[in-house]
Structures are given as C-alpha cells and as structure tokens.
PDB file of N, CA and C in Angstrom:
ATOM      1  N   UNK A   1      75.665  31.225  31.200  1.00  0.00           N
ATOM      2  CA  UNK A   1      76.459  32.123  30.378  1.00  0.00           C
ATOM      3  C   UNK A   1      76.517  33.477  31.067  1.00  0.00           C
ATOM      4  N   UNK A   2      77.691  33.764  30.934  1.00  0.00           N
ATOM      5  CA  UNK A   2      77.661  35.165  31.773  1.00  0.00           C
ATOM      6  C   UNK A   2      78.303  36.504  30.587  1.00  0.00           C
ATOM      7  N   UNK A   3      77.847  37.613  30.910  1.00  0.00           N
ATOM      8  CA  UNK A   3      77.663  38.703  30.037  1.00  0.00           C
ATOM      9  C   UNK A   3      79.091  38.829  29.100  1.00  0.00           C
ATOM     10  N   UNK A   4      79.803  38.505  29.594  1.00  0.00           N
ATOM     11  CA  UNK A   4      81.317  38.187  28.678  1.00  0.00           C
ATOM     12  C   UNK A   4      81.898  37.281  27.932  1.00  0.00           C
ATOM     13  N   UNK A   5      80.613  36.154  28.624  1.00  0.00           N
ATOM     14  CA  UNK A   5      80.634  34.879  27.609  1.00  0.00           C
ATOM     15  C   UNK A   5      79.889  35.307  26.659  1.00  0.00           C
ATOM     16  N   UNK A   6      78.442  35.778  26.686  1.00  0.00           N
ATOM     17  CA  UNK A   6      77.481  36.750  25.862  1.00  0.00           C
ATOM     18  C   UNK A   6      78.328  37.451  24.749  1.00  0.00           C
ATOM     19  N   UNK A   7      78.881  38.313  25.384  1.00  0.00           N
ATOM     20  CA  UNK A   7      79.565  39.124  24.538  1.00  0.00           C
ATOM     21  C   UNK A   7      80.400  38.306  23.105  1.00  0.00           C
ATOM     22  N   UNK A   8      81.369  37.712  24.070  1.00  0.00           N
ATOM     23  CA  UNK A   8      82.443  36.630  23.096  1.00  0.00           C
ATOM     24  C   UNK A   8      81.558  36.152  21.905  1.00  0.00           C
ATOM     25  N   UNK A   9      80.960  35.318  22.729  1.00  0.00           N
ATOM     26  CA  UNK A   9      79.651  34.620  21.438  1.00  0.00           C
ATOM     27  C   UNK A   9      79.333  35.361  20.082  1.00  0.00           C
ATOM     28  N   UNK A  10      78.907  36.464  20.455  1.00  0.00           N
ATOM     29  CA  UNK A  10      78.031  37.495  19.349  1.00  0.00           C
ATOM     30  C   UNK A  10      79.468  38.212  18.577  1.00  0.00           C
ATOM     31  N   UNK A  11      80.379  38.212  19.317  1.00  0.00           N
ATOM     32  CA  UNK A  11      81.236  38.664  18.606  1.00  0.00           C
ATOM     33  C   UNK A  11      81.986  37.719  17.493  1.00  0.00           C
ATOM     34  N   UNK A  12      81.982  36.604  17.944  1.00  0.00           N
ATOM     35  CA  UNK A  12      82.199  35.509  17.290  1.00  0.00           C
ATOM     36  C   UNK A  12      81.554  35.392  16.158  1.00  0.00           C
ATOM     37  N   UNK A  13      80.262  35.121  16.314  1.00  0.00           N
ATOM     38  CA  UNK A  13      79.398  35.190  15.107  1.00  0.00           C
ATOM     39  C   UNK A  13      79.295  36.334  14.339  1.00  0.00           C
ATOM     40  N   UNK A  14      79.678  37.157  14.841  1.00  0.00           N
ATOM     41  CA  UNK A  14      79.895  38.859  13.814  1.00  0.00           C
ATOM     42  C   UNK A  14      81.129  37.981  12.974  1.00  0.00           C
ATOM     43  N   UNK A  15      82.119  37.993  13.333  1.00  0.00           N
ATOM     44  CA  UNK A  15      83.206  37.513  12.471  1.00  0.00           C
ATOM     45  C   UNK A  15      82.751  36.079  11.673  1.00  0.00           C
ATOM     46  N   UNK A  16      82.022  34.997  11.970  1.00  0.00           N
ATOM     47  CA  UNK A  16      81.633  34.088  11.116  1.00  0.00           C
ATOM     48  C   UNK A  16      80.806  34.817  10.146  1.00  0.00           C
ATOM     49  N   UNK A  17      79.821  36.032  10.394  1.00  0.00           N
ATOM     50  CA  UNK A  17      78.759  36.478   8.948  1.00  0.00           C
ATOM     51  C   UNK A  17      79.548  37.211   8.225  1.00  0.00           C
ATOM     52  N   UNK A  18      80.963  37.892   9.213  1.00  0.00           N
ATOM     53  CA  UNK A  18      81.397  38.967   7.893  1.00  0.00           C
ATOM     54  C   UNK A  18      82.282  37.938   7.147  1.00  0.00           C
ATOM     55  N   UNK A  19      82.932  36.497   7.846  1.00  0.00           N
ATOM     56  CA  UNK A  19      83.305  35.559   6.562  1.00  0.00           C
ATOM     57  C   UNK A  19      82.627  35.427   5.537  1.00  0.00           C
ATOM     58  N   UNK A  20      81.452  35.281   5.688  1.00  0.00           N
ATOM     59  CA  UNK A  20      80.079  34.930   4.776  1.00  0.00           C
ATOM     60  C   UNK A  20      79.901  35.006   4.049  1.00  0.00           C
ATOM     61  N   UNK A  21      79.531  36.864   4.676  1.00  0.00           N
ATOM     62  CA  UNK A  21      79.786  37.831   3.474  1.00  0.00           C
ATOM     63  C   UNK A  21      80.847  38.014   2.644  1.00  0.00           C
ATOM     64  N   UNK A  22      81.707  38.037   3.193  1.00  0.00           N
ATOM     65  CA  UNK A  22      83.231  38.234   2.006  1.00  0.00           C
ATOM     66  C   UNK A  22      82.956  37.289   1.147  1.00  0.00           C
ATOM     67  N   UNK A  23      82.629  35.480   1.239  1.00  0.00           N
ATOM     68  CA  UNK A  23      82.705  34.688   0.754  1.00  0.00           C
ATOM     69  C   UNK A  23      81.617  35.169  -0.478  1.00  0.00           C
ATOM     70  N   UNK A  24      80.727  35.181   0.058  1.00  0.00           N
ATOM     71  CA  UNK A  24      79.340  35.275  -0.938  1.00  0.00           C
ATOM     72  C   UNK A  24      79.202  36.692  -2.006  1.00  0.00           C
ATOM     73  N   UNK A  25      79.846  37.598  -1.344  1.00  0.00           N
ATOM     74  CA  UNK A  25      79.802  39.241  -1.706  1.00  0.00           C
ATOM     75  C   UNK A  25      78.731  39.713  -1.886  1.00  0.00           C
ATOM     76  N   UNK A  26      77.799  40.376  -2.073  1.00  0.00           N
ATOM     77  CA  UNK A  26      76.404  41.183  -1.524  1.00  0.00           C
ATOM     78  C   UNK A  26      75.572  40.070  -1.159  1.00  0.00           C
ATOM     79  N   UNK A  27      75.169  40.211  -0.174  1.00  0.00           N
ATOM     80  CA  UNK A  27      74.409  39.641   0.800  1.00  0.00           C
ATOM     81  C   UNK A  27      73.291  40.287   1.682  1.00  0.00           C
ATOM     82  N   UNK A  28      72.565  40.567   0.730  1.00  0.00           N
ATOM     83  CA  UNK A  28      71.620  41.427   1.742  1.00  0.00           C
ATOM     84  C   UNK A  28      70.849  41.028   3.329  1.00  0.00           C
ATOM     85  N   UNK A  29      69.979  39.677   3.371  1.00  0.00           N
ATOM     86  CA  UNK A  29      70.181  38.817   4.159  1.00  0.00           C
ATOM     87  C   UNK A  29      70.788  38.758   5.275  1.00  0.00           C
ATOM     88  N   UNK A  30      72.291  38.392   5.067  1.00  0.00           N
ATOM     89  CA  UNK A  30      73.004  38.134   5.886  1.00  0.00           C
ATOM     90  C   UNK A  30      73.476  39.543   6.554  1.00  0.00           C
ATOM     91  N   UNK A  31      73.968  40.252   5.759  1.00  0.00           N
ATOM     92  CA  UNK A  31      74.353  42.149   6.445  1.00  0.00           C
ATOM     93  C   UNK A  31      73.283  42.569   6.282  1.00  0.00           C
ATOM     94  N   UNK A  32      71.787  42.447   6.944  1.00  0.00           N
ATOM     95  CA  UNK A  32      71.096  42.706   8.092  1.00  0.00           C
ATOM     96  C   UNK A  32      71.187  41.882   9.049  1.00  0.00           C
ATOM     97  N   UNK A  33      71.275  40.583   9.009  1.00  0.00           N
ATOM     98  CA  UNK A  33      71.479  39.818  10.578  1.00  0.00           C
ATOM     99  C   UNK A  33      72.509  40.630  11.052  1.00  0.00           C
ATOM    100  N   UNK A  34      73.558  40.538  10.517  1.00  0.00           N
ATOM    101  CA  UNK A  34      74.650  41.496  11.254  1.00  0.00           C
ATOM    102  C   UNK A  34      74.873  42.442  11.691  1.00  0.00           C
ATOM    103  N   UNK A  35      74.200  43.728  10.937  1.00  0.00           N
ATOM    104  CA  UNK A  35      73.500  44.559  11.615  1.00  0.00           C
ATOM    105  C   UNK A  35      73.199  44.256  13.017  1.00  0.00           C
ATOM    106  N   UNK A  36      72.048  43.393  12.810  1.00  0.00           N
ATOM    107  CA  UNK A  36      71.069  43.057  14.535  1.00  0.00           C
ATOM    108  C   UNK A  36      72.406  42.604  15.232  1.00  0.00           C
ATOM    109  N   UNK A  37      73.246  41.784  15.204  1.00  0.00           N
ATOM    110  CA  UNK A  37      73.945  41.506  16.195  1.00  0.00           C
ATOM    111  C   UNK A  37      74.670  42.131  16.556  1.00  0.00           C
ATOM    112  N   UNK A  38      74.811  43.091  15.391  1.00  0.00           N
ATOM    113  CA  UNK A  38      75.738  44.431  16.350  1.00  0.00           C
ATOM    114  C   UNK A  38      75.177  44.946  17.250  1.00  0.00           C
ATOM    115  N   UNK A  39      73.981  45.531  17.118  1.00  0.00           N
ATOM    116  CA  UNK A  39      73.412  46.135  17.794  1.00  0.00           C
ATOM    117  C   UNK A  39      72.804  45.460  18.875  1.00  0.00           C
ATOM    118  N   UNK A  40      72.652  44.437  19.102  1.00  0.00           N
ATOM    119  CA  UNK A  40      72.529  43.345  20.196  1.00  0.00           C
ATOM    120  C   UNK A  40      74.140  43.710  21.059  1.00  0.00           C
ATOM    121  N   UNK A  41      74.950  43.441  20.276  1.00  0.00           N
ATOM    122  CA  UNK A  41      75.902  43.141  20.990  1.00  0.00           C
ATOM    123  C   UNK A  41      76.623  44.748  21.617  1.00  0.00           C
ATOM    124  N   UNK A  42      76.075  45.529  21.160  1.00  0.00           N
ATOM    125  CA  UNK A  42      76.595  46.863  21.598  1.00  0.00           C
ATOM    126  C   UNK A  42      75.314  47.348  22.726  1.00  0.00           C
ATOM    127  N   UNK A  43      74.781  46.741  22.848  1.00  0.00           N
ATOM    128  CA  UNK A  43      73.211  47.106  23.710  1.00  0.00           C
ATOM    129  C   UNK A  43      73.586  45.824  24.849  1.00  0.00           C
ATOM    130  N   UNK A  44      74.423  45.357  25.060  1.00  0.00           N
ATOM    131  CA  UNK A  44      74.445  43.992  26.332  1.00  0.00           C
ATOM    132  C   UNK A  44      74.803  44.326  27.428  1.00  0.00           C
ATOM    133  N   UNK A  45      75.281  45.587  28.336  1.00  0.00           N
ATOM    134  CA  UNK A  45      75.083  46.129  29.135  1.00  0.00           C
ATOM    135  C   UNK A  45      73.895  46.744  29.623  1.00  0.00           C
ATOM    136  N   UNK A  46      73.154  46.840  28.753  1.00  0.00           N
ATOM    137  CA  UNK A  46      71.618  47.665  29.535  1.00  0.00           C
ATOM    138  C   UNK A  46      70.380  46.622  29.128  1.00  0.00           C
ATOM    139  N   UNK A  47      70.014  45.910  30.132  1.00  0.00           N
ATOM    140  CA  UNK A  47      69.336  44.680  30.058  1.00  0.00           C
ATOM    141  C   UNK A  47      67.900  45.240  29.770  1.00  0.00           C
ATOM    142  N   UNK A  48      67.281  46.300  30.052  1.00  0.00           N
ATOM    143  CA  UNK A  48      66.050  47.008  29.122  1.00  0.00           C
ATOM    144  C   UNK A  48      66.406  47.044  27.740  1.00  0.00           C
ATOM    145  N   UNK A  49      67.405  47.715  26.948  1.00  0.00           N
ATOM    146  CA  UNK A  49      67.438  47.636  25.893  1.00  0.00           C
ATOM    147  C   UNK A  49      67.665  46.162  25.133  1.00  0.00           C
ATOM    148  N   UNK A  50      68.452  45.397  25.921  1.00  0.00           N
ATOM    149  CA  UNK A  50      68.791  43.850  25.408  1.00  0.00           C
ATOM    150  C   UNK A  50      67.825  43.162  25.409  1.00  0.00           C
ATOM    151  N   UNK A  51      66.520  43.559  26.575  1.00  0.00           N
ATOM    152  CA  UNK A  51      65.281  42.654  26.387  1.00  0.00           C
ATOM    153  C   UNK A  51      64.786  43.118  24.484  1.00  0.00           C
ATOM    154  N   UNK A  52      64.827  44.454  24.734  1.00  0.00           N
ATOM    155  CA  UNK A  52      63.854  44.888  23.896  1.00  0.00           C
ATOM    156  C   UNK A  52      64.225  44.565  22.447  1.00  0.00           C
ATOM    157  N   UNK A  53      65.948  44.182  22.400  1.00  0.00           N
ATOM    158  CA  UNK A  53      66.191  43.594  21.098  1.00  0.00           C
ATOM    159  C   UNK A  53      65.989  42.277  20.938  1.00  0.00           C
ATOM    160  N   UNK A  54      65.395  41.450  21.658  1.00  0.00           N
ATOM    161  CA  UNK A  54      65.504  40.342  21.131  1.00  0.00           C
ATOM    162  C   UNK A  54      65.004  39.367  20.316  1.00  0.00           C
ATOM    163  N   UNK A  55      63.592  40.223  20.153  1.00  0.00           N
ATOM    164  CA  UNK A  55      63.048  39.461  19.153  1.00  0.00           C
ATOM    165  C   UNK A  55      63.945  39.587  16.998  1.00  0.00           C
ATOM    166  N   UNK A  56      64.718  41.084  17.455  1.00  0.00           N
ATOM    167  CA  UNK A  56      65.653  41.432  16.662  1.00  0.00           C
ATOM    168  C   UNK A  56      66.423  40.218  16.307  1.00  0.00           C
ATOM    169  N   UNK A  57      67.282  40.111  17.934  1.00  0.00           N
ATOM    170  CA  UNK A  57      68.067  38.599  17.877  1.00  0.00           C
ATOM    171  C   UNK A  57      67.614  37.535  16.816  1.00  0.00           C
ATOM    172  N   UNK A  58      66.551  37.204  17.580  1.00  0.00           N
ATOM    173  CA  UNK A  58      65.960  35.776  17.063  1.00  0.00           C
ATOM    174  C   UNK A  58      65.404  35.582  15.503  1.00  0.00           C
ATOM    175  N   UNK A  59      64.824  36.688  14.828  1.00  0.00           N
ATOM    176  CA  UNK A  59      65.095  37.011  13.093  1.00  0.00           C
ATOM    177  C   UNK A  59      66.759  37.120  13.039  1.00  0.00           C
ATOM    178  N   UNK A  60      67.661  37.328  13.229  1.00  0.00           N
ATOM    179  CA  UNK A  60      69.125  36.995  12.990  1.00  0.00           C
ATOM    180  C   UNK A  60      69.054  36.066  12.853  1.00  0.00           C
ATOM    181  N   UNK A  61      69.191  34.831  14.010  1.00  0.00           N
ATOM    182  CA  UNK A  61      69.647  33.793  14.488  1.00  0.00           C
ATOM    183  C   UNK A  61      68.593  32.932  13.121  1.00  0.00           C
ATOM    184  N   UNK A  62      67.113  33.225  13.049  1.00  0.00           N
ATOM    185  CA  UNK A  62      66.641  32.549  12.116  1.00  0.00           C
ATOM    186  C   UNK A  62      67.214  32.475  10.906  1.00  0.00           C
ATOM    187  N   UNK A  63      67.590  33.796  10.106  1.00  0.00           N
ATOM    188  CA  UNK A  63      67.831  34.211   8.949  1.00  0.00           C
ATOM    189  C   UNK A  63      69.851  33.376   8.961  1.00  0.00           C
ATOM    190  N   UNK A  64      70.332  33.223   9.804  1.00  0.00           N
ATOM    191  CA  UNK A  64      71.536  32.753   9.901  1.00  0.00           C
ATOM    192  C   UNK A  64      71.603  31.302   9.846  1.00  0.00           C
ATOM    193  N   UNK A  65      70.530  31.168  10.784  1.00  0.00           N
ATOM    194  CA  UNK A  65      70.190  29.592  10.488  1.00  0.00           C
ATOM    195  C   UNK A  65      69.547  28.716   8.743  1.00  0.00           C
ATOM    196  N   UNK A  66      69.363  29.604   8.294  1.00  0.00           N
ATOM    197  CA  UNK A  66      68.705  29.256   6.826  1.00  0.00           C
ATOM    198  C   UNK A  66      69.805  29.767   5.719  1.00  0.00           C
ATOM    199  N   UNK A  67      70.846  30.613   6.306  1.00  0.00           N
ATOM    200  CA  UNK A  67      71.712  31.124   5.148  1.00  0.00           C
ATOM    201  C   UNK A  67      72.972  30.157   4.677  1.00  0.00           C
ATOM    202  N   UNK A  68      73.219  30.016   6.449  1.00  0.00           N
ATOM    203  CA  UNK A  68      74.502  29.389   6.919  1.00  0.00           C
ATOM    204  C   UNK A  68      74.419  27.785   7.601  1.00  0.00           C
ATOM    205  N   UNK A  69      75.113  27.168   6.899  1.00  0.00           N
ATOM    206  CA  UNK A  69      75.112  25.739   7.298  1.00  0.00           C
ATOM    207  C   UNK A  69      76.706  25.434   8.605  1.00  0.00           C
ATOM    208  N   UNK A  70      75.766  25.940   9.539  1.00  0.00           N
ATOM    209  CA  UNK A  70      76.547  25.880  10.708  1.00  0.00           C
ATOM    210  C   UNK A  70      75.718  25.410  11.818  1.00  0.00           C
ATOM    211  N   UNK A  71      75.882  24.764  12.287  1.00  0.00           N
ATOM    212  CA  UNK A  71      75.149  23.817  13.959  1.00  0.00           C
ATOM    213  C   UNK A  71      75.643  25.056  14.912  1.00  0.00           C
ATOM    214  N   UNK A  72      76.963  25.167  15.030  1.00  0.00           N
ATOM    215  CA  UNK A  72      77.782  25.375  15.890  1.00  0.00           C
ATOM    216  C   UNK A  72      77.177  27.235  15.923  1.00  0.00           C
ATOM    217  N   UNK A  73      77.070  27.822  15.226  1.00  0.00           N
ATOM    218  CA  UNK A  73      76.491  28.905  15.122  1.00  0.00           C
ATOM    219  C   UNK A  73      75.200  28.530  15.566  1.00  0.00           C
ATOM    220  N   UNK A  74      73.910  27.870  14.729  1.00  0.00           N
ATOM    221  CA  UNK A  74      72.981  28.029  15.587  1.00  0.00           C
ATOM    222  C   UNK A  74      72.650  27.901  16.951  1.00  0.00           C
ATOM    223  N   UNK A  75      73.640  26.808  17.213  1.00  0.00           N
ATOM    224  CA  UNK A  75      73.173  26.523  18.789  1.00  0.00           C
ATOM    225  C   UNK A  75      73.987  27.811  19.668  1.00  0.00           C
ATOM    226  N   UNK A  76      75.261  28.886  19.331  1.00  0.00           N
ATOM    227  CA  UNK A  76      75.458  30.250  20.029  1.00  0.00           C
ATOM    228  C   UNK A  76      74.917  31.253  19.898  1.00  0.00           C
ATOM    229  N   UNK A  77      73.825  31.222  18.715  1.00  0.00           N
ATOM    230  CA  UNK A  77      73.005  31.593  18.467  1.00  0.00           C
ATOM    231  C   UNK A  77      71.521  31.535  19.544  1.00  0.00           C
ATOM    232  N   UNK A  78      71.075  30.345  19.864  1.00  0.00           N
ATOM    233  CA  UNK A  78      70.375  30.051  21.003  1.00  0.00           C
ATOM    234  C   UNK A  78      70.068  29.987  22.134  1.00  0.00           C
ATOM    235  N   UNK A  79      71.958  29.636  22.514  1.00  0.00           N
ATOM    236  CA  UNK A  79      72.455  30.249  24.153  1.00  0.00           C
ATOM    237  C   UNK A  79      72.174  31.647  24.364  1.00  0.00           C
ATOM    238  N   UNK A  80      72.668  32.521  23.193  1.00  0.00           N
ATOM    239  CA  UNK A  80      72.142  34.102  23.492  1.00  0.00           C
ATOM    240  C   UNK A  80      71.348  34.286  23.485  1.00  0.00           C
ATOM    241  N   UNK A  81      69.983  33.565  22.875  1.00  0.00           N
ATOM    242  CA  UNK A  81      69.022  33.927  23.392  1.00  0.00           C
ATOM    243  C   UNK A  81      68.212  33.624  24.447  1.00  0.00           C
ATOM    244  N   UNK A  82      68.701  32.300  25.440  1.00  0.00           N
ATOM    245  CA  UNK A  82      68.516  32.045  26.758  1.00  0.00           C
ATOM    246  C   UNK A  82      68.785  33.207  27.608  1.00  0.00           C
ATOM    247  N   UNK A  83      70.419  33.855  26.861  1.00  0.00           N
ATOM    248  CA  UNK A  83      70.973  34.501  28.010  1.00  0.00           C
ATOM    249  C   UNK A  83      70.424  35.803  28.337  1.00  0.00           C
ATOM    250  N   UNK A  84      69.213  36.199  26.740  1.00  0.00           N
ATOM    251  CA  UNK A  84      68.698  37.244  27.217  1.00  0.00           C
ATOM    252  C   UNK A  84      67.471  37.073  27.775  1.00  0.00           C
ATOM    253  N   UNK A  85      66.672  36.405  27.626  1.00  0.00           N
ATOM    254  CA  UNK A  85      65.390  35.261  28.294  1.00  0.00           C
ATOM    255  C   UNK A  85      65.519  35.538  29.820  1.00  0.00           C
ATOM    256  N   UNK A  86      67.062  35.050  30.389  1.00  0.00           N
ATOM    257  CA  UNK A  86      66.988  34.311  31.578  1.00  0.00           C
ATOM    258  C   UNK A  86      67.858  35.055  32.570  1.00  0.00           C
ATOM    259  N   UNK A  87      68.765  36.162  32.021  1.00  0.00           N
ATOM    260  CA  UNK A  87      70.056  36.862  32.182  1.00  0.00           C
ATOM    261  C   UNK A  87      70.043  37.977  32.686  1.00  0.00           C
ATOM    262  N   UNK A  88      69.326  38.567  31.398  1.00  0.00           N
ATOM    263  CA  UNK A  88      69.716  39.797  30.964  1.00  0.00           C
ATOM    264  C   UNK A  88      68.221  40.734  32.036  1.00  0.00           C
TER     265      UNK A  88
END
C-alpha cells in the first residue's frame, strides 16, 4: 500500500462512519473513531507522528469493528495498520 492508497482508504472509511452516524444520529462511539481517523489521516505525511498515532488507529479500527458490521471496513482498517507498522 502506498501513502495515497493509505490516504484513499481512511478517507473512505471517514465517509462510511459519517454514513453511520447520519444513520444512527448521536453516536458517541463512533464520532470518536472518526475523530482518530481524521487525525490519522491528516498526520500521514509525517511518519513520526503516524507512528505515534497508531495505537489511536487501532482503538478506531476496534471500536468500528464492534459498531459496524462491515468485513470490508475491517480488513481497510488493518491494511492501514500494516501500512503504518511497515510503511510509514
């Protein structure tokens, strides 16, 4: 995965939680994961700061994984966190 595939991804999933949310309407939960992935995803140019969010990431990706009945999310969910593991 390369930093624009990175990018795409998280942006992607920003738009699947703010479906979510619209769907569900207050969501506390979920708009904090989103939160983190913003801020993941606005921090993916500076690979010190992207390390340092990632355990951020991975409470998202958990809390998304238990909210949201999506495969397809968790597993872009997972790649990003290879990509900051192995990447970044």
């Amino acid at each position: 995965m390369s930093r624009s595939e990175f990018e795409a991804t998280l942006g992607q999933a920003c738009i699947r939680v703010d479906r979510a949310i619209f769907e569900r309407g207050k969501a506390p939960n979920l708009e904090e994961a989103r939160r983190s992935l913003d801020q993941v995803l606005n921090s993916s140019k500076d690979g010190p700061r992207l390390k340092a969010l990632r355990s951020q990431l991975e409470r998202a990706a958990d809390v998304l994984s238990l909210e949201l009945d999506d495969a397809n999310l968790r597993e872009d969910l997972w790649d990003c966190l290879d990509y900051v593991d192995y990447r970044a």
